[in-house]
Every structure is written in C-alpha cells, then in structure tokens.
Protein backbone atom coordinates (compact mmCIF):
# COMPACT_ATOMS: atom_id res chain seq x y z
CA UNK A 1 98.32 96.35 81.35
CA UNK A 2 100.93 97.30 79.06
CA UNK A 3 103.76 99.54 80.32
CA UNK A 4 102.47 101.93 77.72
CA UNK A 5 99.64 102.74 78.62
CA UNK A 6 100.43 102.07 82.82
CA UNK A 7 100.49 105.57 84.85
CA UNK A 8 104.76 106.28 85.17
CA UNK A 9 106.07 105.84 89.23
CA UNK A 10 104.43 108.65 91.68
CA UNK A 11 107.53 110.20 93.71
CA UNK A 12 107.25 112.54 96.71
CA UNK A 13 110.27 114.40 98.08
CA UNK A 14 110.14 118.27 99.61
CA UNK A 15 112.17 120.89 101.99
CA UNK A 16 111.25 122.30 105.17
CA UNK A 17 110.70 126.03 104.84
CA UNK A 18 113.44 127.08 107.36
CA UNK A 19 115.53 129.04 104.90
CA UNK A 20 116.71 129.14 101.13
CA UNK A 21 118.28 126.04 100.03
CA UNK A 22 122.26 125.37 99.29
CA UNK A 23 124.82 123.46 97.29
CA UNK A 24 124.15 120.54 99.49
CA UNK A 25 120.06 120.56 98.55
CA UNK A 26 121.42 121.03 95.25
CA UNK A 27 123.77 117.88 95.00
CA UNK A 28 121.52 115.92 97.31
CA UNK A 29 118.06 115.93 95.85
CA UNK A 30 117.09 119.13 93.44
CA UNK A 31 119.12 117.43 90.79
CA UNK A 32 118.16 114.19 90.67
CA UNK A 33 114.11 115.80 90.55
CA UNK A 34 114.80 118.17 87.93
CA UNK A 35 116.08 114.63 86.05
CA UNK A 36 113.35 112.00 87.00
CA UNK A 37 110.05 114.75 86.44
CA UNK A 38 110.84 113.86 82.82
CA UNK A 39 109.90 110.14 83.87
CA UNK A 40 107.87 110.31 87.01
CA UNK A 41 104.83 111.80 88.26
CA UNK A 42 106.32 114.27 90.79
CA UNK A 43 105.14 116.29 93.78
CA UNK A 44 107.50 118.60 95.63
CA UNK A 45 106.07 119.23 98.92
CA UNK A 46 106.67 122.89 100.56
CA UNK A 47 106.62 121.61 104.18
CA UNK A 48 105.81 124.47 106.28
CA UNK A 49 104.14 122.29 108.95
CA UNK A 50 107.44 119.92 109.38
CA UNK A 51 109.13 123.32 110.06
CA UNK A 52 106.89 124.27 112.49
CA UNK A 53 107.91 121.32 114.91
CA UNK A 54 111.34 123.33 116.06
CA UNK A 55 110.63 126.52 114.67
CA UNK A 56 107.45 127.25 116.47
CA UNK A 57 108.76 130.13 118.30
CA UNK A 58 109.25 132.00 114.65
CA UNK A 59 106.14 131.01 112.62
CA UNK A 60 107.76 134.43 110.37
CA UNK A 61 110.29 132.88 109.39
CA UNK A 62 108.81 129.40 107.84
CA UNK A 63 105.80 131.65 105.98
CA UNK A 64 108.80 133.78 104.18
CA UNK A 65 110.47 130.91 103.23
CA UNK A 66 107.82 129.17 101.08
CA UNK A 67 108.31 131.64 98.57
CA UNK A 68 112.48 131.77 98.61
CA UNK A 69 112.33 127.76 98.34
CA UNK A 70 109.75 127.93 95.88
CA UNK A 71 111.90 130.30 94.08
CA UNK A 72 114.98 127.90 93.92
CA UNK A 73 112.77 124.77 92.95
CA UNK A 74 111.75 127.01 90.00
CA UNK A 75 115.44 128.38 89.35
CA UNK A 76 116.84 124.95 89.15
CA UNK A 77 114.73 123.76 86.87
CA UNK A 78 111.82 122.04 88.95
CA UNK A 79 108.94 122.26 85.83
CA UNK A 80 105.38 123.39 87.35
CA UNK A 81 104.03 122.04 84.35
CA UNK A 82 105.73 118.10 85.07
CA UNK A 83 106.12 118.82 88.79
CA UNK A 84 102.88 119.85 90.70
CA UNK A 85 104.47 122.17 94.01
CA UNK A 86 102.64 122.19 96.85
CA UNK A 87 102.54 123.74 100.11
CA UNK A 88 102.11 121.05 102.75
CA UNK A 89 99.81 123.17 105.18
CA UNK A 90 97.17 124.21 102.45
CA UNK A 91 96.63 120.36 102.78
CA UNK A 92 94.40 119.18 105.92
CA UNK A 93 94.33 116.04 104.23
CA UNK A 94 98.07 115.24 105.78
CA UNK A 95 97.68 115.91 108.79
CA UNK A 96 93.94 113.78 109.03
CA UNK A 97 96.14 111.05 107.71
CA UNK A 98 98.64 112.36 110.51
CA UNK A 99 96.46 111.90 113.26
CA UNK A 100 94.63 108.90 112.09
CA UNK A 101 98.48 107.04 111.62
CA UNK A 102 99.36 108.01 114.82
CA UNK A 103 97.11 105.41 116.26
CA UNK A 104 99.12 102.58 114.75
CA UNK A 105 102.43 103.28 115.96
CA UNK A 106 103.71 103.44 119.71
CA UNK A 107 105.67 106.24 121.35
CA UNK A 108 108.62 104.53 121.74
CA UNK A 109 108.85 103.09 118.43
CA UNK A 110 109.15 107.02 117.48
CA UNK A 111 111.69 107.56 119.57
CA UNK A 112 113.33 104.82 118.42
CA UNK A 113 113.95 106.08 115.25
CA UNK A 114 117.49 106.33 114.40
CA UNK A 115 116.77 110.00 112.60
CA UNK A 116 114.62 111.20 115.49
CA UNK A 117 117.19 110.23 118.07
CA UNK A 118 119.84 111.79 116.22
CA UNK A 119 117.81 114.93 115.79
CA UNK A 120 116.64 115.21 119.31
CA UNK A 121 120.74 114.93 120.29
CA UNK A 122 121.72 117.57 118.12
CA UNK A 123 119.15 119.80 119.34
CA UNK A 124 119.38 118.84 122.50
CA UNK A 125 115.62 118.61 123.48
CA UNK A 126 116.72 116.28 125.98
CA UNK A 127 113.08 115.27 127.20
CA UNK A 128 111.32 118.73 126.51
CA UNK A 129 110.60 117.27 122.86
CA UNK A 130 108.43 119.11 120.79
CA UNK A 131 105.22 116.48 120.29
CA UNK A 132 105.03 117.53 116.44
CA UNK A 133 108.83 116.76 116.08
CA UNK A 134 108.45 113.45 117.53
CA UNK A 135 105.31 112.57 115.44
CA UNK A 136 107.40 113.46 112.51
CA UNK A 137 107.81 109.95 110.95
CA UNK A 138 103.97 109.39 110.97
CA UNK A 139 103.47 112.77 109.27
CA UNK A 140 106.44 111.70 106.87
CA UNK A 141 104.17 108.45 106.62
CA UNK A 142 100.99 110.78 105.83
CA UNK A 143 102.88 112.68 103.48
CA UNK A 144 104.39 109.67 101.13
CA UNK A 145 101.22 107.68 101.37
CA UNK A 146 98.77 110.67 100.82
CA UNK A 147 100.54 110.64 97.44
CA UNK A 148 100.88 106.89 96.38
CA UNK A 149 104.24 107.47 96.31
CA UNK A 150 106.38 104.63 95.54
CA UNK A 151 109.68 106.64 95.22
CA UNK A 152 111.01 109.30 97.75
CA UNK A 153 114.52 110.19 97.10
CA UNK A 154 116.09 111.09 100.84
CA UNK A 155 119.59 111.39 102.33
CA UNK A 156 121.21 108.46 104.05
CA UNK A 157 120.06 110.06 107.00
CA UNK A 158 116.36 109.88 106.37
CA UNK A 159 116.27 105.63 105.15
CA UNK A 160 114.79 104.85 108.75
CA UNK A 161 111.85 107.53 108.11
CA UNK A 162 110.91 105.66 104.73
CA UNK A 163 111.70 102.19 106.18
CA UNK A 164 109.05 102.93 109.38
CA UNK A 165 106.26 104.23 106.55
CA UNK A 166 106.37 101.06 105.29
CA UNK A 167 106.00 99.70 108.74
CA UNK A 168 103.16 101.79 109.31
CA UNK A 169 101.70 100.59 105.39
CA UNK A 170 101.83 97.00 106.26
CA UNK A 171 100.28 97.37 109.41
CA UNK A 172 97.39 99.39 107.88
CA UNK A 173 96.95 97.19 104.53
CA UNK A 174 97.01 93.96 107.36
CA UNK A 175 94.02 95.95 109.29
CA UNK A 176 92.02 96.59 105.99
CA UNK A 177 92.56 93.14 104.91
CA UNK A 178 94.18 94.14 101.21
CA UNK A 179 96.45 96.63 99.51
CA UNK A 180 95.25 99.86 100.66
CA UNK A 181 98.43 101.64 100.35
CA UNK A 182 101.66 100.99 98.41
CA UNK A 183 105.09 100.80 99.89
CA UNK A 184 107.64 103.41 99.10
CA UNK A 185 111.60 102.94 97.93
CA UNK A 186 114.08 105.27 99.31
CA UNK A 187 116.05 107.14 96.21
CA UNK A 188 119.25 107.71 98.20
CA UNK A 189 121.80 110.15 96.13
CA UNK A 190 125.15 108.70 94.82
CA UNK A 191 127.03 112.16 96.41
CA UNK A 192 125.87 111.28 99.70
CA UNK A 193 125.62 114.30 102.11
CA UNK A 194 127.65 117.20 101.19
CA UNK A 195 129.94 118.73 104.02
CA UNK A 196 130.08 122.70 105.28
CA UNK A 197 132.69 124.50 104.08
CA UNK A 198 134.21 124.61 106.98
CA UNK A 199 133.91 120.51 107.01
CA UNK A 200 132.69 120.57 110.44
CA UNK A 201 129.38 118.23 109.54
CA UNK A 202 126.63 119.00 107.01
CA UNK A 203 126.31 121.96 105.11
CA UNK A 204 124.03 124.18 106.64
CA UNK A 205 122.20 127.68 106.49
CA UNK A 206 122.36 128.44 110.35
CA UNK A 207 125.91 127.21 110.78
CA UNK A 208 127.14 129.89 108.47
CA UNK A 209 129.23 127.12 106.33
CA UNK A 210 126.64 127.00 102.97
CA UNK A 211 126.82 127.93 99.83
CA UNK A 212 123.54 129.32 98.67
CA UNK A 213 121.85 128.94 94.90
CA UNK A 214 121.80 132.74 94.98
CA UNK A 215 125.10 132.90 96.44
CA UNK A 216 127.69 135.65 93.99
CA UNK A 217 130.52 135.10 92.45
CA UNK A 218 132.55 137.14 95.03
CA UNK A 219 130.97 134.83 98.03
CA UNK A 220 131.44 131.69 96.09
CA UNK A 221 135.31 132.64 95.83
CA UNK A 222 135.81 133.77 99.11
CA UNK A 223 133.84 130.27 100.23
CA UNK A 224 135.87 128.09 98.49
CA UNK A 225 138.92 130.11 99.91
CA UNK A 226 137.98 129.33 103.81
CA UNK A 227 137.72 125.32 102.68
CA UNK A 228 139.59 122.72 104.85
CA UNK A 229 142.27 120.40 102.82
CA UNK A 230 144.82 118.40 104.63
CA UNK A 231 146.17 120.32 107.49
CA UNK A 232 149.49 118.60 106.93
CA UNK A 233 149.95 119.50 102.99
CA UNK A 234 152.27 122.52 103.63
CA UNK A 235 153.89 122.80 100.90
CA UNK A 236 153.25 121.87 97.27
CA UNK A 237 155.69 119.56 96.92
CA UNK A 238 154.40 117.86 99.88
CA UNK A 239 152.03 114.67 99.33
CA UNK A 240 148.46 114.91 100.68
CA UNK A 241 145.43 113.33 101.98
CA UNK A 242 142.59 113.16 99.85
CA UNK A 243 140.42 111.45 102.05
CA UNK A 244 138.67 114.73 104.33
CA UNK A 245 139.78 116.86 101.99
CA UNK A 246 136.69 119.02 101.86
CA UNK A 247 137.85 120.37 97.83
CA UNK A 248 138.11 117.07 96.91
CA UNK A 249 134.82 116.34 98.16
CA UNK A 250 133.60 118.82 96.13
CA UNK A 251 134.97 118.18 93.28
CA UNK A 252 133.83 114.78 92.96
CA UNK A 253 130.30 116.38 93.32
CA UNK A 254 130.33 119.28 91.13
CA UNK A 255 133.22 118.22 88.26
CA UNK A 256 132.13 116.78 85.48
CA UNK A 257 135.56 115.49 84.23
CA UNK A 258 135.85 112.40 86.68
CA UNK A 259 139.14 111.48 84.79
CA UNK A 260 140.46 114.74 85.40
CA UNK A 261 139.68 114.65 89.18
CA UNK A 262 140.95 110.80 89.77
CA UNK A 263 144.52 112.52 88.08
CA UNK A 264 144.33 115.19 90.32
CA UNK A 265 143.57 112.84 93.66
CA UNK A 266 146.91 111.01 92.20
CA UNK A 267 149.00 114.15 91.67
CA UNK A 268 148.08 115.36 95.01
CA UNK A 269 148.98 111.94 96.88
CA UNK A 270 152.32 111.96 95.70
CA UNK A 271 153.02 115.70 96.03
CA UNK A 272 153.86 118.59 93.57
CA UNK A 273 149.81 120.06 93.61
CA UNK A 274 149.02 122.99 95.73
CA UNK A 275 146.03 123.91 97.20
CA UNK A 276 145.44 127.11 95.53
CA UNK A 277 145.30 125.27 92.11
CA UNK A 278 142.61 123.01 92.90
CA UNK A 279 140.46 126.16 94.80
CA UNK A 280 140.74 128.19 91.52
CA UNK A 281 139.65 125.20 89.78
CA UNK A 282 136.53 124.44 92.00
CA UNK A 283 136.19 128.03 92.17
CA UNK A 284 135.60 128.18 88.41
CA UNK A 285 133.03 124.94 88.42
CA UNK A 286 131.04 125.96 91.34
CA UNK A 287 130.64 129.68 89.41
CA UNK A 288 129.56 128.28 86.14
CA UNK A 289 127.01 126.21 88.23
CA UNK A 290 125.37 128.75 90.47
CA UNK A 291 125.10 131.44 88.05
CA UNK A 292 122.40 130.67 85.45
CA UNK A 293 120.32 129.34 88.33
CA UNK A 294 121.18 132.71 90.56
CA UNK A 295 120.25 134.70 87.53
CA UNK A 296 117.26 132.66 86.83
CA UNK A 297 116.09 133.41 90.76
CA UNK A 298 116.72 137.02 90.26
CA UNK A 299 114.37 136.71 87.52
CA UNK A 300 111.37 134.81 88.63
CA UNK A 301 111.49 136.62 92.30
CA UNK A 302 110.21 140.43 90.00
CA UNK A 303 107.30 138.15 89.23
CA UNK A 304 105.94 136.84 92.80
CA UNK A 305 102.17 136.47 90.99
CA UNK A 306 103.85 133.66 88.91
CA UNK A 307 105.02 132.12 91.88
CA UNK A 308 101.90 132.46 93.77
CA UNK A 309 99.95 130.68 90.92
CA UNK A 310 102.21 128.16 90.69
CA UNK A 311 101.84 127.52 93.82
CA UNK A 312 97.91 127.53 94.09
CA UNK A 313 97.96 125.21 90.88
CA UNK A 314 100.22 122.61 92.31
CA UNK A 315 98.66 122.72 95.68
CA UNK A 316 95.18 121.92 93.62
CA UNK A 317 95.95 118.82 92.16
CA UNK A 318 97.72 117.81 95.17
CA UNK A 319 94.49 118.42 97.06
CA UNK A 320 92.55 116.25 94.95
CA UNK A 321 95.35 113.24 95.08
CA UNK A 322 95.18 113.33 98.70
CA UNK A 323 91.67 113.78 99.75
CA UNK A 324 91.03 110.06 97.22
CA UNK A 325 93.90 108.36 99.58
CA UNK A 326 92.30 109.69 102.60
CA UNK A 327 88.62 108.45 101.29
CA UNK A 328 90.12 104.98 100.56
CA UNK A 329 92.10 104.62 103.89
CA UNK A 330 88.99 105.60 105.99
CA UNK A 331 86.72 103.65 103.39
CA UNK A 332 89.44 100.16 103.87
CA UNK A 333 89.56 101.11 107.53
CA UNK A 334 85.90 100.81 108.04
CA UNK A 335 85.80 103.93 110.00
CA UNK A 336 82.20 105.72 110.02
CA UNK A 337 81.26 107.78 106.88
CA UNK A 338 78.60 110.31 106.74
C-alpha cells in the first residue's frame, strides 16, 4: 500500500489526574503532542484509574482534576478535532485487557521494573504496595495496546514501562500464533526531565517547586527568583558553573536563541555575568510562554459544557478503538465467545 493512502502512526501518551500540570509536563511531553497531532493519529488518555493506585484515600481529588488537565491539554494547544481525549475510566475495555495481561506476566517481573522499584522507594510502600500500583505496567500495557499504538512519547524514566509492553506483546502474539498486537517505540523528549525550582529532583506539584501553565506573572517572577545557580558564583566577576545551574537548565529548555544561551554559558564560565541578569532574562521567556496559554485556560474553564463534550466525544471514538483490540485479542487468544 502506498504511504498515501496508509493510515499515519497511532500514538498514545496521557497524565494522571493528580493535579494541574507544570512547566515540566509542558517541556516534557505537551509540546511535542501539540506538534506530532498534525502527523499522527493521537489519543491523550485522562488516566484517572492510574491515579487511583496511590491516591485511593482521595478519590476527590483525581475526579476534579480531569477537568483542570483537560483544561491545559486544550490551553496548550492539544486539538479535539486531531486529538481524540479520553478519560481512561469511562473505558472498561482497559482494564479487561488489564486483567486478562496480568496472566502473562509474573509478580516479580513487576517488581522488577526499574520504574516500579523506583516508585515504590520514593514512596516508601516498603511491602504494603498498593496491588493496582504494582500492576501498573500491565495496565500501561492495556493502555498502549488497546490503542495500536506504535508511538508513546515518555520520560527517560518510563523506557522500562514501554520496553516490558513489548514483552508482554511478544508473548501474546507467540500464544496466538501471529501478529495480534503491534509493538510500541518510546518517544523520549530531547529536554529530558525538567528540575524543581528549587533543583532538589523533578519538578513537582506536591513538592511546592512547579511552575504551573496557569501560574501569573507575579509567581513566575518570584519562581524564577528562589532558583538555585552555583552556590560559589558570589560575585559577578566571579566565573561559574553551568553544569547544575538550575537557570541554565532552563534556559536551554525554554530559549529559543540557542546561540545566545551557548554565549551566555561562555560569559558565565569565565566570569563578569551575574545572576540577576540571566533571572530577568528567563523571567521574560518563561512570561511570554505561560501567558497566552494561562489566558487561553481562563477562557475555556467559563465554558465547562465545551469541555465536557470534548470529553464525551474523544472518550467515544476511543471506546470503539478499544473494544475492536479487545475482540481481536480474545478472538487470537481463543478464549470462549458468546
């Protein structure tokens, strides 16, 4: 078949529902789907069920937060009409596929999962694991096969998920005795993860060191303001580290003059470049990037019916997509049909 006419690449990617999403969503992943809907069939996968494996205690808080992630996919572009959004529980079909996986992999190979294990440590479940949370890489298996998906852009952090999926594919296409399901690439970003502004680890909602899409101006200022640099660059005249320098870090994300920020890197190495010039310039870029999509948030949130019905509409066709995977894996499985 000709390329013209062939269907484009199917990607999957999502969010947890545990909050509303930051500058390091934004960097990460929400640009690189606004970019590739254009080329790809696209589903964005609201997953209030993965949120419920640590946040079962507050069920409140993942149902309010379909909407306020919804409402940044929209604000930063994500097209309902190229991008079907979805909301991951108003889709039995995952976890069928969910349970019916989880009969093809063993417990420990779960817990050997370099994500898992580095989950459970930072949590520190110690053995009182939630069961859903360590069943999470055969539900990320349900969700990227449920799809077709061949693509799933991730963090570094979340290769081992996609890399056991495809475990889980082979094993299932070897049991059906042909292609039943395709294998999936892992999109990893070029910015890699971005770091709190604090630069102790990742940035993140709940350790108070993210920058929000609907963050202000104000915020944004007094953010950039509380950012580490090089502990040792006194003065101005001084020379600095670049490498850790939590500004710099930024800037190579968010600047679109790369020249300009390799001249900078140099200026500061040798000395003569304060701080304070570099936080009013990153300052400056981070404002001109948040605003139109904070503005554009404000907007869609005094219409929540839109939002709703985008929702319903993308969760439709996903339903359909999924339920013909789960015919065709129970159908190649030779399970019993009715």
């Amino acid at each position: 078949m000709s390329s013209a006419t062939s269907s484009p690449p199917i990607i999957l990617t999502g969010d947890r529902t545990t909050g509303p999403l930051h500058l390091g969503h934004y960097v990460g992943s929400l640009r690189n789907r606004v970019a590739l809907q254009a080329t790809h069939e696209q589903y964005v996968l609201l997953a209030d069920a993965q949120a419920l494996t640590d946040n079962a205690d507050d069920p409140g808080k993942v149902r309010r937060n379909v909407l306020e992630v919804a409402l940044d996919y929209l604000a930063v572009g994500i097209d309902p009409n190229a991008t079907a959004i979805c909301v991951q529980s108003a889709l039995p079909t995952l976890a069928e596929l969910t349970l019916l996986y989880l009969n093809f992999v063993s417990v420990a190979r779960l817990e050997r999962n370099p994500t898992i294990k580095d989950e459970i440590q930072m949590r520190g479940f110690g053995r009182d694991i939630p069961a859903g949370f360590l069943c999470y890489p055969a539900a990320q298996a349900a969700d990227i096969t449920a799809f077709r998906a061949t693509l799933v852009p991730v963090g570094e952090d979340q290769v081992p998920i996609i890399e056991q999926t495809n475990e889980l594919v082979r094993r299932l296409n070897r049991q059906a005795g042909c292609e039943l399901l395709p294998e999936a690439k892992a999109l990893v970003s070029k910015t890699g993860r971005l770091p709190g502004v604090d630069g102790k680890g990742k940035m993140s909602k709940s350790q108070g060191n993210a920058i929000l899409l609907s963050t202000s101006n104000p915020q944004i200022e007094a953010a950039v303001q509380r950012m580490y640099t090089d502990p040792n660059h006194l003065r101005a005249s001084d020379p600095g580290q670049v490498e850790g320098n939590v500004v710099f870090t930024y800037l190579d994300a968010f600047d679109p003059d790369a020249d300009a920020v390799a001249e900078l890197k140099a200026h500061y190495r040798r000395g003569g470049l304060g701080d304070m010039v570099l936080k009013r310039r990153l300052t400056a870029i981070l404002q001109e990037t948040v605003a139109p999509i904070r503005e554009r948030r404000a907007e869609l949130s005094r219409d929540p019916d839109f939002v709703m019905d985008v929702l319903r509409s993308g969760t439709a066709k996903a339903s359909e997509t999924t339920k013909r995977t789960k015919e065709a894996v129970i159908e190649g499985l030779g399970l019993f049909r009715l």
